[in-house]
N, C-alpha and C. Protein backbone atom coordinates (compact mmCIF):
# COMPACT_ATOMS: atom_id res chain seq x y z
N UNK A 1 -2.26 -37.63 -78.52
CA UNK A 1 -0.83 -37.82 -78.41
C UNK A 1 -0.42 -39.11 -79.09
N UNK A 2 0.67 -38.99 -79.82
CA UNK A 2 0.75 -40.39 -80.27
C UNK A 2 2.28 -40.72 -78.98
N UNK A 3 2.26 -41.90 -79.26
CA UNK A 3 3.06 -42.73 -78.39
C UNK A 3 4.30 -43.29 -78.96
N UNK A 4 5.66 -43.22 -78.34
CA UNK A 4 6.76 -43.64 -79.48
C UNK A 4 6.67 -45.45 -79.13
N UNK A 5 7.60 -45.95 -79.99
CA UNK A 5 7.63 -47.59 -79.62
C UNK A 5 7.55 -48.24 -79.04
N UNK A 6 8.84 -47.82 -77.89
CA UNK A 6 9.10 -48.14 -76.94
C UNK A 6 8.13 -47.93 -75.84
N UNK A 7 7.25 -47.29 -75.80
CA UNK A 7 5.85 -46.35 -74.91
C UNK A 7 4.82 -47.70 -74.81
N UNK A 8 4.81 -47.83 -76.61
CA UNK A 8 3.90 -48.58 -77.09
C UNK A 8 3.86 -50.05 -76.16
N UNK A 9 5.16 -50.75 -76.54
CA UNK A 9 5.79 -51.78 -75.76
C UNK A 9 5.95 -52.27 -74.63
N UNK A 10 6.14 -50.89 -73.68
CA UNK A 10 6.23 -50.57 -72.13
C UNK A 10 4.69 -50.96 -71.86
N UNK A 11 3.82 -50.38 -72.58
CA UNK A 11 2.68 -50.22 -72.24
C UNK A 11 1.60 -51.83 -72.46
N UNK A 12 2.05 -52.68 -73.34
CA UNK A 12 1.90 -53.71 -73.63
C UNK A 12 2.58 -54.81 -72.52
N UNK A 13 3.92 -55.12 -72.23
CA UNK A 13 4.72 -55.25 -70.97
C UNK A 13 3.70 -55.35 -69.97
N UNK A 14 3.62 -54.21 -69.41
CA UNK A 14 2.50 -53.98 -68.23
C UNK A 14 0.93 -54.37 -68.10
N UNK A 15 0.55 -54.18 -69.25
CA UNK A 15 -0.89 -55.52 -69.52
C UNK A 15 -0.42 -57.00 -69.31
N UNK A 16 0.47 -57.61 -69.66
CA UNK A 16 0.64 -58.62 -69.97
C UNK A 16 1.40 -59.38 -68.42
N UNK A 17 2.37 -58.50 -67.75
CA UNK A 17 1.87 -58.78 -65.96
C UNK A 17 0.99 -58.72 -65.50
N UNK A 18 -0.16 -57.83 -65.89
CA UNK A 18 -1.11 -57.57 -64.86
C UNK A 18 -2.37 -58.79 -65.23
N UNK A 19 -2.34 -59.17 -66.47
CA UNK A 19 -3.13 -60.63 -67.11
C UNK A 19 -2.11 -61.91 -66.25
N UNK A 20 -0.82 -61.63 -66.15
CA UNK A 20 -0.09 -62.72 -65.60
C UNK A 20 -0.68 -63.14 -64.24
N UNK A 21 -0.45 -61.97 -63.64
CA UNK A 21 -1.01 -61.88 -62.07
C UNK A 21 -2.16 -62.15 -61.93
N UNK A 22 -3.25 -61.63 -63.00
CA UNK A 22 -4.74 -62.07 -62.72
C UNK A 22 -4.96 -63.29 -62.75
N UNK A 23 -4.40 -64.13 -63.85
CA UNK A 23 -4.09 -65.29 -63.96
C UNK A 23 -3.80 -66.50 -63.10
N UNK A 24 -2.72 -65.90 -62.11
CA UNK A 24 -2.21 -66.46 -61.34
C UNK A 24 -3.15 -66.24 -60.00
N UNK A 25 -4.32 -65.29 -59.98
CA UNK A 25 -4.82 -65.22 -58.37
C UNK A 25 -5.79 -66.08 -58.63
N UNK A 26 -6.42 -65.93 -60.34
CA UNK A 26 -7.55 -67.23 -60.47
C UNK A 26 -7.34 -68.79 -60.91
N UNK A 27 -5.68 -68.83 -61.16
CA UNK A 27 -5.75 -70.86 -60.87
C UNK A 27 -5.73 -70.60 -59.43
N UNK A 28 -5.30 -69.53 -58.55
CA UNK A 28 -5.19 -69.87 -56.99
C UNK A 28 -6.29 -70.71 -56.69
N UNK A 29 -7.78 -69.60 -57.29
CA UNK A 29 -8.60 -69.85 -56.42
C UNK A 29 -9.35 -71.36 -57.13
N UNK A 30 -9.13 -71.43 -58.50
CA UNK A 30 -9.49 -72.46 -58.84
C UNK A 30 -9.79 -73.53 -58.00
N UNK A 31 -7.82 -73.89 -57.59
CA UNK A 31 -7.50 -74.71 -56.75
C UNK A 31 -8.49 -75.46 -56.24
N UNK A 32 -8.30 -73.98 -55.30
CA UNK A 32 -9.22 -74.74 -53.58
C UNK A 32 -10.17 -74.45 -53.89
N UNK A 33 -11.33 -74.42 -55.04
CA UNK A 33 -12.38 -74.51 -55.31
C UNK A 33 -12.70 -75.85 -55.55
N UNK A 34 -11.60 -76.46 -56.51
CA UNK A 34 -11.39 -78.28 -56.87
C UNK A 34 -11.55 -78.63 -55.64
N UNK A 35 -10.10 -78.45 -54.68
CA UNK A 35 -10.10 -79.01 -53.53
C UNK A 35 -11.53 -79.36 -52.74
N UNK A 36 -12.06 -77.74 -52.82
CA UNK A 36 -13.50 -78.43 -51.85
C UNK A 36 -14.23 -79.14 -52.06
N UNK A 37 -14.73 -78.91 -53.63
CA UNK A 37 -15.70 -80.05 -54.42
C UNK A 37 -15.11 -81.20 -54.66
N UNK A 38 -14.23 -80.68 -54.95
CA UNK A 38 -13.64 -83.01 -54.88
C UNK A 38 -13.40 -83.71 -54.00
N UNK A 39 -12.95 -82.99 -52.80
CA UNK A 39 -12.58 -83.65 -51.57
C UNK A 39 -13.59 -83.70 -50.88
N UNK A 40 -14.90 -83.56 -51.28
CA UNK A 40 -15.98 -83.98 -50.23
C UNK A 40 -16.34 -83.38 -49.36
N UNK A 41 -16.15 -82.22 -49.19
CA UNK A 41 -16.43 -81.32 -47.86
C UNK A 41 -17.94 -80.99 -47.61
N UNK A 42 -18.62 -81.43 -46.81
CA UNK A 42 -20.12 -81.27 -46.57
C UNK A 42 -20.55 -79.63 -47.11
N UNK A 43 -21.68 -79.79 -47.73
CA UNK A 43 -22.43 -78.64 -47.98
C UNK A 43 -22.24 -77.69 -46.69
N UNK A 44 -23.34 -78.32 -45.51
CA UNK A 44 -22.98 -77.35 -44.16
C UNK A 44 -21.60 -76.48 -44.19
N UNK A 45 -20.36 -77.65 -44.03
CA UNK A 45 -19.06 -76.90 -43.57
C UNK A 45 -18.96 -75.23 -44.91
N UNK A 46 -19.40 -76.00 -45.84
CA UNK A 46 -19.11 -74.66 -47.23
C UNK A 46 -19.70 -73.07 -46.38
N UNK A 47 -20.61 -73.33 -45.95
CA UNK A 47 -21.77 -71.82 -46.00
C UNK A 47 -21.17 -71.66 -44.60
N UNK A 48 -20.94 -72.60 -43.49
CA UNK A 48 -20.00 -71.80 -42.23
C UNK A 48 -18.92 -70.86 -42.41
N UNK A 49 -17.80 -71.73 -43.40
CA UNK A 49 -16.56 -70.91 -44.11
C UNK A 49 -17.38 -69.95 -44.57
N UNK A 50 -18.04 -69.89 -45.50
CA UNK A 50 -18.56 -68.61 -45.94
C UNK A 50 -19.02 -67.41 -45.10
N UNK A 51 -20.02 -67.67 -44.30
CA UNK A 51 -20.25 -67.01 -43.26
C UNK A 51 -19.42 -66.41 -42.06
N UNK A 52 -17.93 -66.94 -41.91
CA UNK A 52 -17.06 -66.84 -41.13
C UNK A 52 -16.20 -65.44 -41.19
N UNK A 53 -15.36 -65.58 -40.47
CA UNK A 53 -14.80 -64.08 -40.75
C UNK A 53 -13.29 -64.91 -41.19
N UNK A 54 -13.28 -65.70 -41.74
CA UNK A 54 -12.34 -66.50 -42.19
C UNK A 54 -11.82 -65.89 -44.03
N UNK A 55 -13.48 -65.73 -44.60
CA UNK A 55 -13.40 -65.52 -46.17
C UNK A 55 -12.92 -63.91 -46.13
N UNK A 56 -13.41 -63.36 -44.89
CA UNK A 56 -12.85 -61.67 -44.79
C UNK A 56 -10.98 -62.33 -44.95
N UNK A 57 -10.40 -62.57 -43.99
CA UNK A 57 -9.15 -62.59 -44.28
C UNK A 57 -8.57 -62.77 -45.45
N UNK A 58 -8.90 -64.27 -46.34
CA UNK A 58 -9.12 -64.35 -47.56
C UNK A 58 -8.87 -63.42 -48.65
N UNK A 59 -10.09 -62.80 -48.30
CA UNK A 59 -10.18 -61.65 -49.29
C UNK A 59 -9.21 -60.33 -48.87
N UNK A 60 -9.00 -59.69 -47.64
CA UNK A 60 -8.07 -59.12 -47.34
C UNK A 60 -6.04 -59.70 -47.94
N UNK A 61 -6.39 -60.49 -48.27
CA UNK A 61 -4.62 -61.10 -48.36
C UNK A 61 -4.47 -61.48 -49.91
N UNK A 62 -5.77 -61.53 -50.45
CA UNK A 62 -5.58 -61.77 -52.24
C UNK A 62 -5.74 -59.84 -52.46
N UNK A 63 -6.39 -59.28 -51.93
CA UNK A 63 -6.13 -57.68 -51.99
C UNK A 63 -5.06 -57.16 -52.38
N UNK A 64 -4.14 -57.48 -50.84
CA UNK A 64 -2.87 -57.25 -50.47
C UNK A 64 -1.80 -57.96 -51.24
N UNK A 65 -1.95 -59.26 -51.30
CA UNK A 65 -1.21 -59.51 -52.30
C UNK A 65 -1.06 -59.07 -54.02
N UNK A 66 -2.31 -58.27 -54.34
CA UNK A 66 -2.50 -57.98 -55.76
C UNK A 66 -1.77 -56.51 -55.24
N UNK A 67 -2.34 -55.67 -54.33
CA UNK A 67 -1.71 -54.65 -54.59
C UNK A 67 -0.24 -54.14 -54.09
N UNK A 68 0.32 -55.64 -53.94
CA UNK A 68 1.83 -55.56 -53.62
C UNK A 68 2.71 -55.60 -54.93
N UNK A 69 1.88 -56.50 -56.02
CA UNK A 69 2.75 -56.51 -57.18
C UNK A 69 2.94 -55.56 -58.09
């Protein structure tokens, strides 16, 4: 099938949010990746958070938030 211009465009559009958004969930996490390593947070405290049912929520709400946009 070929695709008319405007198709073409639409279709380009919609990559270019969805790179926006990806974009935007990974300076999120950047962030508080800086945050932890620069601010000193003991090794221990890292692998508790990890282990916690804390990183489940986390990950439940960057989900939800991706598949809200």
């Amino acid at each position: 099938m070929k695709a008319s211009m405007d198709e073409k465009l639409h279709l380009i559009m919609e990559l270019k949010t969805s790179i926006e958004n990806m974009r935007g969930i990974i300076d999120g996490a950047n962030v508080w990746c800086s945050i932890i390593t620069v601010g000193g947070v003991r090794y221990d405290y890292i692998w508790d958070i990890l282990n916690s049912e804390v990183t489940d929520k986390i990950a439940e709400g960057v989900i939800n938030k991706w598949n809200s946009i």
